[in-house]
N, C-alpha and C. Protein backbone atom coordinates (compact mmCIF):
# COMPACT_ATOMS: atom_id res chain seq x y z
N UNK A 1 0.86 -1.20 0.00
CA UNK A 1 0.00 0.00 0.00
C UNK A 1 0.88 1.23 0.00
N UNK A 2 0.43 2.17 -0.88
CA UNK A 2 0.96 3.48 -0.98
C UNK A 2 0.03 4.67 -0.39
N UNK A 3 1.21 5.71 0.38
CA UNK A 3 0.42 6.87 0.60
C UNK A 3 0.64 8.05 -0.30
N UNK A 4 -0.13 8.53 -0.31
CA UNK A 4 0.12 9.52 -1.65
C UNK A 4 0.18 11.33 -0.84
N UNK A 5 0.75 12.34 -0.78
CA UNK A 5 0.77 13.30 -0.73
C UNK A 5 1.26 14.49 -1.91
N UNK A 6 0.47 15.82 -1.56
CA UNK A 6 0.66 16.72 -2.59
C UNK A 6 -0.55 16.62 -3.64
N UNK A 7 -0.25 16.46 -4.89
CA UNK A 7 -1.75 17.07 -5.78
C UNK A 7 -1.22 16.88 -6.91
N UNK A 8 -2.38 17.37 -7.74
CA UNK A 8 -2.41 17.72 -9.12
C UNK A 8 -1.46 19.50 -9.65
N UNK A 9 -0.42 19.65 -10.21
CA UNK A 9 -0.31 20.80 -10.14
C UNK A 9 -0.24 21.43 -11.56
N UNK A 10 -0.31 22.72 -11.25
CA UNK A 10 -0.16 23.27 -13.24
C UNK A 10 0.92 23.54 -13.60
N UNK A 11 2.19 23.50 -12.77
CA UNK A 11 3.22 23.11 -13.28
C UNK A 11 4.09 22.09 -13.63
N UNK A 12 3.29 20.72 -13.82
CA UNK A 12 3.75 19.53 -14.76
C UNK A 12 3.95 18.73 -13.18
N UNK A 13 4.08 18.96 -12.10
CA UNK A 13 4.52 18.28 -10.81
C UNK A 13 3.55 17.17 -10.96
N UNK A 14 3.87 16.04 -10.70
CA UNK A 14 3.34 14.83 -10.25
C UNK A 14 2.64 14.70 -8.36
N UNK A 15 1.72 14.08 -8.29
CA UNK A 15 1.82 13.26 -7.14
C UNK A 15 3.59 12.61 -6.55
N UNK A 16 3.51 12.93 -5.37
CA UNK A 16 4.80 11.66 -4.66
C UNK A 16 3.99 11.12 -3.57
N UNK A 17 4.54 9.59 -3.89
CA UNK A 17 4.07 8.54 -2.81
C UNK A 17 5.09 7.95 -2.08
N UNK A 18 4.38 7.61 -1.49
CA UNK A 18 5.44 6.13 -0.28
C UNK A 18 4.87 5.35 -0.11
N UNK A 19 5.84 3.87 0.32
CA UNK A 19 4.88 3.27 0.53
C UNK A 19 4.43 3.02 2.01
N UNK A 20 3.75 2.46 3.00
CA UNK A 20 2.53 2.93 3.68
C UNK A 20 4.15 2.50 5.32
N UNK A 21 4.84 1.70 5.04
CA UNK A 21 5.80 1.67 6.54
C UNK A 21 6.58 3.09 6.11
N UNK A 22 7.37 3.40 4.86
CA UNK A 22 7.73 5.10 4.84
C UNK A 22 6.65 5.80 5.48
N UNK A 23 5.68 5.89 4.82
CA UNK A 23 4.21 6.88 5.23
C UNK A 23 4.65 7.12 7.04
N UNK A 24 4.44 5.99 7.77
CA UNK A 24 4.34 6.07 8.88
C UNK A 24 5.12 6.24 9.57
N UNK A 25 6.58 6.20 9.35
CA UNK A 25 7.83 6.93 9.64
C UNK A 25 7.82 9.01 9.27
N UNK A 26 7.04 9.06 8.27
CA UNK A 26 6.94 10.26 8.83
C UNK A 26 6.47 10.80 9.29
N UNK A 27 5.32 10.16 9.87
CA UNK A 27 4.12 10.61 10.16
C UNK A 27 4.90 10.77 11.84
N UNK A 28 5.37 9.76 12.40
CA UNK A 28 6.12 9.27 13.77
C UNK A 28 6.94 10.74 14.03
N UNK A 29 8.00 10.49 12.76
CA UNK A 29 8.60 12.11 13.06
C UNK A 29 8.18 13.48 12.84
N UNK A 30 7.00 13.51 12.35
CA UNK A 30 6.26 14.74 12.59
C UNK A 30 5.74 15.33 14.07
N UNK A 31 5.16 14.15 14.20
CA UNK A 31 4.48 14.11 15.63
C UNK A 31 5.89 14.21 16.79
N UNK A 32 6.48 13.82 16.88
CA UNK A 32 7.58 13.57 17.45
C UNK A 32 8.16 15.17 17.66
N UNK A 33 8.33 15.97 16.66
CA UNK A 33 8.33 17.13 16.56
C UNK A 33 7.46 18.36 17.25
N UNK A 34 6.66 17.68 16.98
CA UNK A 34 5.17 18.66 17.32
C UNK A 34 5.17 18.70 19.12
N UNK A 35 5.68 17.27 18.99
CA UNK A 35 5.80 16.99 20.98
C UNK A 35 6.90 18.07 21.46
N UNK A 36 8.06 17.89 21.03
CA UNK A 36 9.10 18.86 21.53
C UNK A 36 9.06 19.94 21.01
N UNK A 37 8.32 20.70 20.33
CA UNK A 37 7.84 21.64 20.03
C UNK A 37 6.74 22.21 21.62
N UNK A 38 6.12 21.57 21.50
CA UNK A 38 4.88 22.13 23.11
C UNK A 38 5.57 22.20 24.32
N UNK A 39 6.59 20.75 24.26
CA UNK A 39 7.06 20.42 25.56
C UNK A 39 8.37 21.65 25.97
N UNK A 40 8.86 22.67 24.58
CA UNK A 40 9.67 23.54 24.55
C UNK A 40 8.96 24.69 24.88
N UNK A 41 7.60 25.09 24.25
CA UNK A 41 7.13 26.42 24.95
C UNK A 41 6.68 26.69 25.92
N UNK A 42 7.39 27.77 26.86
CA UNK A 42 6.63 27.90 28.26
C UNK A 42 5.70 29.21 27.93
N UNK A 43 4.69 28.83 28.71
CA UNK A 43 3.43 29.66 28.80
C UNK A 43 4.14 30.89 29.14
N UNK A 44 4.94 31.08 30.30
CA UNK A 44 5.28 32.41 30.74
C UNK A 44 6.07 33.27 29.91
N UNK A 45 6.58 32.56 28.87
CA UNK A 45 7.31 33.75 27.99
C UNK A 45 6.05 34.46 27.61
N UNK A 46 5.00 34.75 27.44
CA UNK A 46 3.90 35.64 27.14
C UNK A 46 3.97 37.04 28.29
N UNK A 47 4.14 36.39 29.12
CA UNK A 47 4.29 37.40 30.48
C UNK A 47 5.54 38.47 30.74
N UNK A 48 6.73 37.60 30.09
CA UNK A 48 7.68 38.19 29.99
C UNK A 48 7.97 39.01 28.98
N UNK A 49 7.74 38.95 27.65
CA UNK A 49 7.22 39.22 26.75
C UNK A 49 5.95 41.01 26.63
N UNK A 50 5.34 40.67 27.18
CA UNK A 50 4.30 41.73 27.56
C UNK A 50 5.12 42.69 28.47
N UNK A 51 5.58 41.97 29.74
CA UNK A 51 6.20 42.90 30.54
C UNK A 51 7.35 43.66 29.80
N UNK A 52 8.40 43.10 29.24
CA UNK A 52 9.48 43.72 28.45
C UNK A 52 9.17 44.86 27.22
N UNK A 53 7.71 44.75 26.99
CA UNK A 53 7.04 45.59 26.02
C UNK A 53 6.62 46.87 26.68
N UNK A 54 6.18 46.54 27.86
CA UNK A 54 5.56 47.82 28.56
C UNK A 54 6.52 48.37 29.02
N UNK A 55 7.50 48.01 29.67
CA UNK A 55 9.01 49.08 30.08
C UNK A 55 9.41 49.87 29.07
N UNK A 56 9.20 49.06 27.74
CA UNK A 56 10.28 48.99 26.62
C UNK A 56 8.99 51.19 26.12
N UNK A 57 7.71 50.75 26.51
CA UNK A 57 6.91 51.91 25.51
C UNK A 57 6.99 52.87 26.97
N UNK A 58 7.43 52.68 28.23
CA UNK A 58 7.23 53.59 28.99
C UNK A 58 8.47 54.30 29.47
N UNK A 59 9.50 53.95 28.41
CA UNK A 59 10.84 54.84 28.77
C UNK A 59 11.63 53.98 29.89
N UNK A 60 11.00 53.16 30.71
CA UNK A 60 11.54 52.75 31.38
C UNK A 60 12.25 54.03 32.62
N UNK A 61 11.01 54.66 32.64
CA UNK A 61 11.24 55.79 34.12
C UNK A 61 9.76 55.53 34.75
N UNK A 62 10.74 55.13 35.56
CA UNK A 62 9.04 55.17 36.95
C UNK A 62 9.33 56.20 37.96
N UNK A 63 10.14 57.50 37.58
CA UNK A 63 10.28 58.87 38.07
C UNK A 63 8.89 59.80 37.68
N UNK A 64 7.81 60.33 38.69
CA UNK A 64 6.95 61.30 38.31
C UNK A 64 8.40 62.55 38.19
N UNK A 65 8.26 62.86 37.45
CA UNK A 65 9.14 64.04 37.43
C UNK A 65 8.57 65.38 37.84
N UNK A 66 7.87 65.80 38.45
CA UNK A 66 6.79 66.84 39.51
C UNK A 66 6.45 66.54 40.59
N UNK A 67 6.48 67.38 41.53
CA UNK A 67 6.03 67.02 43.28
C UNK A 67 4.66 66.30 43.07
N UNK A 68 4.63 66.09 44.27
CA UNK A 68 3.36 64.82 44.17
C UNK A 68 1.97 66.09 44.98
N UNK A 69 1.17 66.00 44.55
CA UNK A 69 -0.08 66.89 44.24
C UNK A 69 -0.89 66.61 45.49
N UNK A 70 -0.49 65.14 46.67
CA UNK A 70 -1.10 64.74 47.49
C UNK A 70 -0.57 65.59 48.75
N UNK A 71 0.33 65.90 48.79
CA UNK A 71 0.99 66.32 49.77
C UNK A 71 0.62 67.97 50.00
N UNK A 72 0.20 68.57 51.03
CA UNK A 72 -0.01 69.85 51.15
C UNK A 72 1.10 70.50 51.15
N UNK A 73 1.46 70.92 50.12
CA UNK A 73 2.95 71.66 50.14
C UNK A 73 2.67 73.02 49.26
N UNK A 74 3.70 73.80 49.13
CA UNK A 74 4.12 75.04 48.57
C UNK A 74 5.18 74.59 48.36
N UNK A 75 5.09 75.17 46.54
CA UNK A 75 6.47 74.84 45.35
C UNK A 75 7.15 76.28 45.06
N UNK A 76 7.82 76.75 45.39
CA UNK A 76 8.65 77.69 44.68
C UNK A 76 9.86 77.59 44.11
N UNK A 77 9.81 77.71 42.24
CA UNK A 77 10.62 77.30 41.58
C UNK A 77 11.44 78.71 41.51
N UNK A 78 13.12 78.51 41.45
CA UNK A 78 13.36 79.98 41.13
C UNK A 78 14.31 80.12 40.06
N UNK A 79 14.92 81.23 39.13
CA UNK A 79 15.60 81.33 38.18
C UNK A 79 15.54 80.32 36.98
N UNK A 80 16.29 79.65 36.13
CA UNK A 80 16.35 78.79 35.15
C UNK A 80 15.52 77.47 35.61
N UNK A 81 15.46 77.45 36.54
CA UNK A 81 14.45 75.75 37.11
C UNK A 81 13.15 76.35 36.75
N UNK A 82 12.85 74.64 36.44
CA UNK A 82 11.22 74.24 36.54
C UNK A 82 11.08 73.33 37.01
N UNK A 83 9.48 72.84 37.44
CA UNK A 83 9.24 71.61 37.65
C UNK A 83 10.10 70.39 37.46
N UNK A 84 10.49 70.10 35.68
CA UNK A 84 10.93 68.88 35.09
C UNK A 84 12.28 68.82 35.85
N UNK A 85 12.58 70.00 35.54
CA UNK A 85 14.06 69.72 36.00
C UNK A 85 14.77 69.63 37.57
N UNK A 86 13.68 70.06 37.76
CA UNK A 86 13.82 70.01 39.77
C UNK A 86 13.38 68.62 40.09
N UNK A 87 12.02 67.70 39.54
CA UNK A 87 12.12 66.47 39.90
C UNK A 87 11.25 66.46 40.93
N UNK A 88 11.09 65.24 41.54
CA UNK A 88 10.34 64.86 42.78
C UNK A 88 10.82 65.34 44.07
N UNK A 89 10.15 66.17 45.11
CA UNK A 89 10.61 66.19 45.79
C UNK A 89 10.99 65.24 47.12
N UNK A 90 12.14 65.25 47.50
CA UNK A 90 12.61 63.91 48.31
C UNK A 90 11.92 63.67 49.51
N UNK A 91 12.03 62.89 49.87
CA UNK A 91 10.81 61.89 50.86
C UNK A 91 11.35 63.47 52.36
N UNK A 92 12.55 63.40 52.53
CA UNK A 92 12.59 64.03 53.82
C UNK A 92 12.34 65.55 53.90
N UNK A 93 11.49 66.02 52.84
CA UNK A 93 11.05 66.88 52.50
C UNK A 93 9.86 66.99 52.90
N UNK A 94 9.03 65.58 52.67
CA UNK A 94 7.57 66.10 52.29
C UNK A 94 6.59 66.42 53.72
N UNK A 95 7.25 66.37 55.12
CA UNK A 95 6.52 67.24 55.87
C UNK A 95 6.18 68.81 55.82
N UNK A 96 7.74 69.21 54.93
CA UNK A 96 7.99 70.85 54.86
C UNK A 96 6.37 71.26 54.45
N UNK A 97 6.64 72.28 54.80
CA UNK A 97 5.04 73.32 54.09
C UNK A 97 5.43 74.07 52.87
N UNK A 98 6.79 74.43 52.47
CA UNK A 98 7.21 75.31 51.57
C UNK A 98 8.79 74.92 51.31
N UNK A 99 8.99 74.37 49.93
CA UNK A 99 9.92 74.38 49.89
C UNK A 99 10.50 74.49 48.21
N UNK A 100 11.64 74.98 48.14
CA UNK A 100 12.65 76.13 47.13
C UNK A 100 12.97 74.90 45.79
N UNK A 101 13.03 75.66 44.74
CA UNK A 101 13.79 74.67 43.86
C UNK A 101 14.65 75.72 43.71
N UNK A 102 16.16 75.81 43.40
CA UNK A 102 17.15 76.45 43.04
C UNK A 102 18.36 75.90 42.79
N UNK A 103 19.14 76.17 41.81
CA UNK A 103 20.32 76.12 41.35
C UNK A 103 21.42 75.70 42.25
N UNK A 104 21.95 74.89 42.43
CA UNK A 104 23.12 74.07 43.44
C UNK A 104 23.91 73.62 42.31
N UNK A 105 25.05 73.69 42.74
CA UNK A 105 26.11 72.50 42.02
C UNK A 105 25.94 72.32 40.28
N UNK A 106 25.39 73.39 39.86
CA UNK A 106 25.27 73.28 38.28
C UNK A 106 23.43 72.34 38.28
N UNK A 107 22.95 72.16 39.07
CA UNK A 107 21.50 71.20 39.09
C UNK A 107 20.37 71.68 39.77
N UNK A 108 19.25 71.73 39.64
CA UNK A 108 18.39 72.29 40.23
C UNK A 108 17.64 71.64 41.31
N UNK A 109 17.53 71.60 42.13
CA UNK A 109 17.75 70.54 43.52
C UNK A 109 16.20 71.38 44.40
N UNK A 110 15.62 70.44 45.16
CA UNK A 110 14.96 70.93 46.35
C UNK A 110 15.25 70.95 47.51
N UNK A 111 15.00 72.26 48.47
CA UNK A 111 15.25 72.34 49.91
C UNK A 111 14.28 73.19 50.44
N UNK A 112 14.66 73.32 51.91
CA UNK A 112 13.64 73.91 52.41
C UNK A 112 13.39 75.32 52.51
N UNK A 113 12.61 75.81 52.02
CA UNK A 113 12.43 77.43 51.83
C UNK A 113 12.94 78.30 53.53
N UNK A 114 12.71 77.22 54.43
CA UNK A 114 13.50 78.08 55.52
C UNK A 114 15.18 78.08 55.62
N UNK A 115 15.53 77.38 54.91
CA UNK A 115 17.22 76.98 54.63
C UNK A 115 17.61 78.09 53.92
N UNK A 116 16.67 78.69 53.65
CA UNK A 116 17.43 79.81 52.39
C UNK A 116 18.35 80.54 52.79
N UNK A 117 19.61 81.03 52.28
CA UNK A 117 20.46 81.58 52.68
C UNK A 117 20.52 83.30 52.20
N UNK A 118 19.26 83.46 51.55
CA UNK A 118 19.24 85.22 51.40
C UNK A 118 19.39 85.76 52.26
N UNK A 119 20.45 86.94 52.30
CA UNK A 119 20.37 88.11 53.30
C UNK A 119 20.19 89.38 52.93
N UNK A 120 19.69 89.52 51.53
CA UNK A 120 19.38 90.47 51.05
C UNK A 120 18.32 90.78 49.84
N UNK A 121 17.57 91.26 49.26
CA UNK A 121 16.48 91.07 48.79
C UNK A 121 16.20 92.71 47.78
N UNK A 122 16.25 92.40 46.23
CA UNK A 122 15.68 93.74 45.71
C UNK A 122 14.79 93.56 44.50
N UNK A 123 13.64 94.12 44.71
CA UNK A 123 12.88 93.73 43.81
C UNK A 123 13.61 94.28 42.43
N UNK A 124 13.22 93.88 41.29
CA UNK A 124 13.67 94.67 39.81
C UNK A 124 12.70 95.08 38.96
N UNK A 125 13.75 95.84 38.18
CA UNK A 125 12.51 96.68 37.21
C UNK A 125 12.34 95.68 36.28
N UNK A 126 11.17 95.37 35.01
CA UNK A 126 11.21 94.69 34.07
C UNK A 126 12.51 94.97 33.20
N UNK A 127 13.07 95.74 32.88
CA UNK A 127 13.76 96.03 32.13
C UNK A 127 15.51 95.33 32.63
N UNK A 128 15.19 95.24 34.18
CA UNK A 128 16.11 94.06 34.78
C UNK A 128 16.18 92.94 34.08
N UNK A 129 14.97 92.42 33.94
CA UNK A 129 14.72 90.75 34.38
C UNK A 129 14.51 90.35 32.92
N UNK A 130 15.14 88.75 32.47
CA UNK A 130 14.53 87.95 31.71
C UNK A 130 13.26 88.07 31.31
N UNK A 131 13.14 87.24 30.18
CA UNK A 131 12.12 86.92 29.76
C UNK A 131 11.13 86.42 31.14
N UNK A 132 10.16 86.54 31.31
CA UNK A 132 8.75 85.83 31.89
C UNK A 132 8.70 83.98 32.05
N UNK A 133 9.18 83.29 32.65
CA UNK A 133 8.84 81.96 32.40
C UNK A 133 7.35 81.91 32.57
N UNK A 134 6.83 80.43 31.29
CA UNK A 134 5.61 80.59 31.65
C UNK A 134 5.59 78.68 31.91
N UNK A 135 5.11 78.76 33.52
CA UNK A 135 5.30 77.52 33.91
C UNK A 135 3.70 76.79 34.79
N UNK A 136 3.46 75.13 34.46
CA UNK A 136 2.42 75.23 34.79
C UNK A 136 2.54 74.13 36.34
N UNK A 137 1.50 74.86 37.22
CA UNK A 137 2.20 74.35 38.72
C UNK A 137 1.44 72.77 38.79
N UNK A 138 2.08 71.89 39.95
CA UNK A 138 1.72 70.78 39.64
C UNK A 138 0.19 70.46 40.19
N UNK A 139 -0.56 69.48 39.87
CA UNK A 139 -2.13 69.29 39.82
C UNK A 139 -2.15 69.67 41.31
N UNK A 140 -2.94 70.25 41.72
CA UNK A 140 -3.58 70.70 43.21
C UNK A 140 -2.93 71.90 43.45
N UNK A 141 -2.74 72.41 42.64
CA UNK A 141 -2.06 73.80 43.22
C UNK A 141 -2.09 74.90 42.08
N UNK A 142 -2.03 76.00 42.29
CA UNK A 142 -2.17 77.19 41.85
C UNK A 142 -1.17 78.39 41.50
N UNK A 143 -0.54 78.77 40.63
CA UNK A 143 0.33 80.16 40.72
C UNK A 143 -0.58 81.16 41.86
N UNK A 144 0.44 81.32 42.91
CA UNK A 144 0.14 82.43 43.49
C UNK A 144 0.81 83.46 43.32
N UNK A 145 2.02 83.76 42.98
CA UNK A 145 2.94 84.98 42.79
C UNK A 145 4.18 84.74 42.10
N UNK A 146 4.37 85.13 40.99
CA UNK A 146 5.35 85.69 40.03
C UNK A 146 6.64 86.81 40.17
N UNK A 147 7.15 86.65 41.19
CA UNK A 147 8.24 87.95 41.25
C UNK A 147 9.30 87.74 40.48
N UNK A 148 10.21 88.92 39.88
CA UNK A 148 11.57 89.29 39.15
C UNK A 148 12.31 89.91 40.59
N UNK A 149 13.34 89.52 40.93
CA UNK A 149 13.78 90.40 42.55
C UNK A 149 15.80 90.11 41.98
N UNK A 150 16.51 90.26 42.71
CA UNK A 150 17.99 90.03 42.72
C UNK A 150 18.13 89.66 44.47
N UNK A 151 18.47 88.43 44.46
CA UNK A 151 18.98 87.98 45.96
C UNK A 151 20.72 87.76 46.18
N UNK A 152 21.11 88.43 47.26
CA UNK A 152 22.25 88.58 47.35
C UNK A 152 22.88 89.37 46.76
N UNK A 153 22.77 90.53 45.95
CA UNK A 153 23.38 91.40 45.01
C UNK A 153 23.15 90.68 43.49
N UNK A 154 22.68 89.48 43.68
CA UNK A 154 23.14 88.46 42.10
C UNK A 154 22.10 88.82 41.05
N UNK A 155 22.18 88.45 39.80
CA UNK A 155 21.45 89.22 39.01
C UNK A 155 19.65 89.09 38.65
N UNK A 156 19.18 89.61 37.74
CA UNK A 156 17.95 89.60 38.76
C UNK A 156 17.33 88.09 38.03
N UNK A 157 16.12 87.81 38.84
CA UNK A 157 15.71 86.31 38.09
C UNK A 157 14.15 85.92 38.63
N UNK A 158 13.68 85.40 38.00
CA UNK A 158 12.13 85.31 38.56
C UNK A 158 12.27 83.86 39.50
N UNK A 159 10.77 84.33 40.29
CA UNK A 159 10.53 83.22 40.95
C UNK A 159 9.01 82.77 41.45
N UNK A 160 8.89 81.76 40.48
CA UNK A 160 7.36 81.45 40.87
C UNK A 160 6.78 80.11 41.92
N UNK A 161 5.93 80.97 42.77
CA UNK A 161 5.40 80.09 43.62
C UNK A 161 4.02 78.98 43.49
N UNK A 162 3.72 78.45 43.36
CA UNK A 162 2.34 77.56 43.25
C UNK A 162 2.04 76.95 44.73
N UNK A 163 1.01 77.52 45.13
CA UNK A 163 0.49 76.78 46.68
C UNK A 163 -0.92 75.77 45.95
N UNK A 164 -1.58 75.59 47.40
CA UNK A 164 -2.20 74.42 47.20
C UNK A 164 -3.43 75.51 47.66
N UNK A 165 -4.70 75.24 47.64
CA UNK A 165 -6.38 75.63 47.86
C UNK A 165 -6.03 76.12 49.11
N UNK A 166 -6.40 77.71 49.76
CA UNK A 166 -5.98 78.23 50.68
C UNK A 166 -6.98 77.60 52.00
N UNK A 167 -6.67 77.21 53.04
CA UNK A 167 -7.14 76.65 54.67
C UNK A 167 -7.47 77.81 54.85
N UNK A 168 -8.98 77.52 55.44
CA UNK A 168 -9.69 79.71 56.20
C UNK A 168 -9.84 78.87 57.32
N UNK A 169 -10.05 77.64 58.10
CA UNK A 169 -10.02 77.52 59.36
C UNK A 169 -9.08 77.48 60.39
N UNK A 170 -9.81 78.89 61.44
CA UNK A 170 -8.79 79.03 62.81
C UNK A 170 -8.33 77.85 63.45
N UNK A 171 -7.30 78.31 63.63
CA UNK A 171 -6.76 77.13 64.94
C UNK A 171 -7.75 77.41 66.30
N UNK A 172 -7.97 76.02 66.58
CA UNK A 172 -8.77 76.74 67.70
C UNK A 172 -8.43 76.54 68.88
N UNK A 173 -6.80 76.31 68.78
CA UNK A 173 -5.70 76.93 69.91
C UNK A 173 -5.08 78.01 69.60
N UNK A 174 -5.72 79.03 70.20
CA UNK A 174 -4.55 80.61 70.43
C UNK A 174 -3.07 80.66 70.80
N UNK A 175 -2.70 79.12 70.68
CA UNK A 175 -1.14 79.10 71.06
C UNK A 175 -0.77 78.18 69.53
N UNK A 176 -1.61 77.54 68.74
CA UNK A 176 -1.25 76.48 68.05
C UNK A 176 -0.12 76.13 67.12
N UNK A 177 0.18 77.78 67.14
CA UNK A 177 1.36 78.00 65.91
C UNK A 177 2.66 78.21 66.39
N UNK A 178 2.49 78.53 67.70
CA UNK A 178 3.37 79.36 68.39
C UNK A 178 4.98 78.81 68.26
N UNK A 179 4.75 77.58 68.34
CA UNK A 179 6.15 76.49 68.10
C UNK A 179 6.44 75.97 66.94
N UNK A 180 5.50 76.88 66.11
CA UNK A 180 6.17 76.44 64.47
C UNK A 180 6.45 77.66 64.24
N UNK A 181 7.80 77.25 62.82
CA UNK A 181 8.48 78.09 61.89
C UNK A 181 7.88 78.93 61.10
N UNK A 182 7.70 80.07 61.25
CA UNK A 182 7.40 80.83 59.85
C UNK A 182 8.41 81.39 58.65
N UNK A 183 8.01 81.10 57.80
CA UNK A 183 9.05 81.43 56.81
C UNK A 183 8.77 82.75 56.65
N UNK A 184 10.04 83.68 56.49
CA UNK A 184 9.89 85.59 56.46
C UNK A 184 9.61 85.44 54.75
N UNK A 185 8.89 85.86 54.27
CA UNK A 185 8.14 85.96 52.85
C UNK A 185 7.51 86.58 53.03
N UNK A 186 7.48 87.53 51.80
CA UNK A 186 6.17 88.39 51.45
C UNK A 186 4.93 87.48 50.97
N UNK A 187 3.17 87.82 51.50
CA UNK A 187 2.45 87.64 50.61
C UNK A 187 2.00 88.86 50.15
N UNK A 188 1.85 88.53 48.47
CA UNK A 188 1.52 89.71 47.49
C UNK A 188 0.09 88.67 47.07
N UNK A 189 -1.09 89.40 47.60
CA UNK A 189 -2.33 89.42 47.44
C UNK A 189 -3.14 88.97 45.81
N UNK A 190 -3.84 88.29 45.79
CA UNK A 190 -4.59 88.31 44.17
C UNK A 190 -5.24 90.13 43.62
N UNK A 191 -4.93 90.80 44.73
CA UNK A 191 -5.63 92.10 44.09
C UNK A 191 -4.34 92.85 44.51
N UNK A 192 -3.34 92.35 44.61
CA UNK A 192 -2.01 93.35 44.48
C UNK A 192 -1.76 94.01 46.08
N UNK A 193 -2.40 93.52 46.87
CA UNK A 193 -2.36 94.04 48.43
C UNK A 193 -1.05 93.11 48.99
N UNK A 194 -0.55 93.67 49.81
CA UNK A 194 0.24 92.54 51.17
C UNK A 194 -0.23 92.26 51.48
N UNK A 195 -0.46 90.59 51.97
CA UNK A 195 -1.01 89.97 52.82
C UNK A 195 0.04 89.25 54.29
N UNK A 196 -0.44 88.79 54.77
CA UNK A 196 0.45 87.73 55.46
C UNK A 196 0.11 86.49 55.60
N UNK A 197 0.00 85.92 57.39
CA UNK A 197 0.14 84.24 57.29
C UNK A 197 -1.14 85.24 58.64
N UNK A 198 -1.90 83.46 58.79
CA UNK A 198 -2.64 82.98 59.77
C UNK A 198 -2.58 82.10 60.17
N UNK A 199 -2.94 81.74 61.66
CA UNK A 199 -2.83 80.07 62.29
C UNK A 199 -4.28 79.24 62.15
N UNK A 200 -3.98 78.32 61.09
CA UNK A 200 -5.38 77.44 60.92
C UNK A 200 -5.24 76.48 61.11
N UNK A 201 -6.39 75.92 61.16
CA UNK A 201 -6.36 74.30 61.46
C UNK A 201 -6.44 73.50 59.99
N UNK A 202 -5.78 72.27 60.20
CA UNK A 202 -5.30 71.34 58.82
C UNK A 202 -5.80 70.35 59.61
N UNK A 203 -6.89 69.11 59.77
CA UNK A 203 -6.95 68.49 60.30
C UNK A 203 -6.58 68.16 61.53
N UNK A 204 -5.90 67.33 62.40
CA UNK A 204 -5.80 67.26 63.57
C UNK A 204 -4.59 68.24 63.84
N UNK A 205 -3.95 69.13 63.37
CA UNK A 205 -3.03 70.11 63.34
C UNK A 205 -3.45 71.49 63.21
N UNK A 206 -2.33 72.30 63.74
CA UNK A 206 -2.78 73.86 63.65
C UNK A 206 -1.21 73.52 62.58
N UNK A 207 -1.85 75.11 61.74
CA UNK A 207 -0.26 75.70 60.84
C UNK A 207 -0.41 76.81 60.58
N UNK A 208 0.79 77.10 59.75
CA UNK A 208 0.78 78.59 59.21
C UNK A 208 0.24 78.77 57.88
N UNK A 209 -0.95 79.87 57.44
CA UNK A 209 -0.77 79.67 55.95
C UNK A 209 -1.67 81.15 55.61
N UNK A 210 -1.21 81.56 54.68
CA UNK A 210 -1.51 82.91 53.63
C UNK A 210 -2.86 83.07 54.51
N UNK A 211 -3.18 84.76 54.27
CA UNK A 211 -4.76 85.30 54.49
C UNK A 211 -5.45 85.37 53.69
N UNK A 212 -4.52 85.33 52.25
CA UNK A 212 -5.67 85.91 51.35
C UNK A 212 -4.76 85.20 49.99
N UNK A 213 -5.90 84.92 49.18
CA UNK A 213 -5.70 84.29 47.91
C UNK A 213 -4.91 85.42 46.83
């Protein structure tokens, strides 16, 4: 007995046969194939596979590169920094209430706005200052004030602040603030007034924070 494979073709090709113990020798090593073929693929290369795809389309940075929006904080970026380039701010940071991005070491770094080492302060004319950065503050927070000033005699440079939704509730301890830091800052008002700070309550805490939007 013969097995026959292949066809009729229109290019003059014949049928090829075997006869039926060939037939079943290949049939043996087909299958035979097909086995170490399954018994070779592991399911989990799919997983690995997928995973190596998703690093591969997400840059492979699991850096938010902007302060984190959860944290009740005040951002003030100053001179050539922004957001991107200042980065996350670092974990031993994130109790601060206010804290600086500025120029260190050739890099734009975060610290604490009470660390600041100004001892001197002048506002400038436009005709001082750079161009205007136009920068957008991170989710939960707001531009509150835009100044051009020169700190330390150095030349002049803007500096923008973004706070978070202003707290109107009193502390309703008349001492509550008393043992916290205030940072010496001007507030410059949404209608161009000075403002200052008040002691409110933040949940189970009293703090310091702006009077006026």
């Amino acid at each position: 007995m013969h097995a026959v494979i292949g066809g009729s073709f229109g290019n003059g090709l014949r049928h090829t046969s075997f006869p039926k113990a060939q037939w079943q020798r290949v049939r043996k090593v087909t299958s035979r194939h097909q086995e170490i073929l399954m018994n070779t693929f592991n399911p989990n290369w799919i997983f690995v596979i997928v995973a190596a795809s998703l690093v591969a389309c997400s840059g492979g940075s699991g850096d938010n590169r902007s302060p984190d929006p959860s944290v009740n904080q005040s951002f003030e970026v100053r001179g050539d920094c922004n957001f991107e380039a200042c980065g996350v701010v670092p974990s031993s940071l994130e109790s601060v209430s206010q804290v600086s991005c500025s120029t260190s070491a050739g890099a734009c770094t975060w610290s604490s706005s009470a660390d600041d080492s100004s001892v001197s302060y002048r506002p400038c004319a436009d005709s001082e200052c750079p161009s205007r950065p136009s920068l957008q503050c991170p989710t939960g927070t707001s531009q509150a004030s835009q100044t051009c000033g020169s700190e330390n005699s150095a030349a002049c440079a803007w500096t923008t602040t973004c706070v978070p939704p202003r707290v109107t509730t009193p502390c309703s301890d008349n001492h509550g603030c008393d043992n916290l830091p205030l940072v010496a800052m001007g507030v410059i008002c949404s209608d161009g007034s000075t403002g200052g700070f008040a002691c409110v309550a933040d949940g189970q805490s009293c703090r310091w924070e702006r009077n006026c939007d």
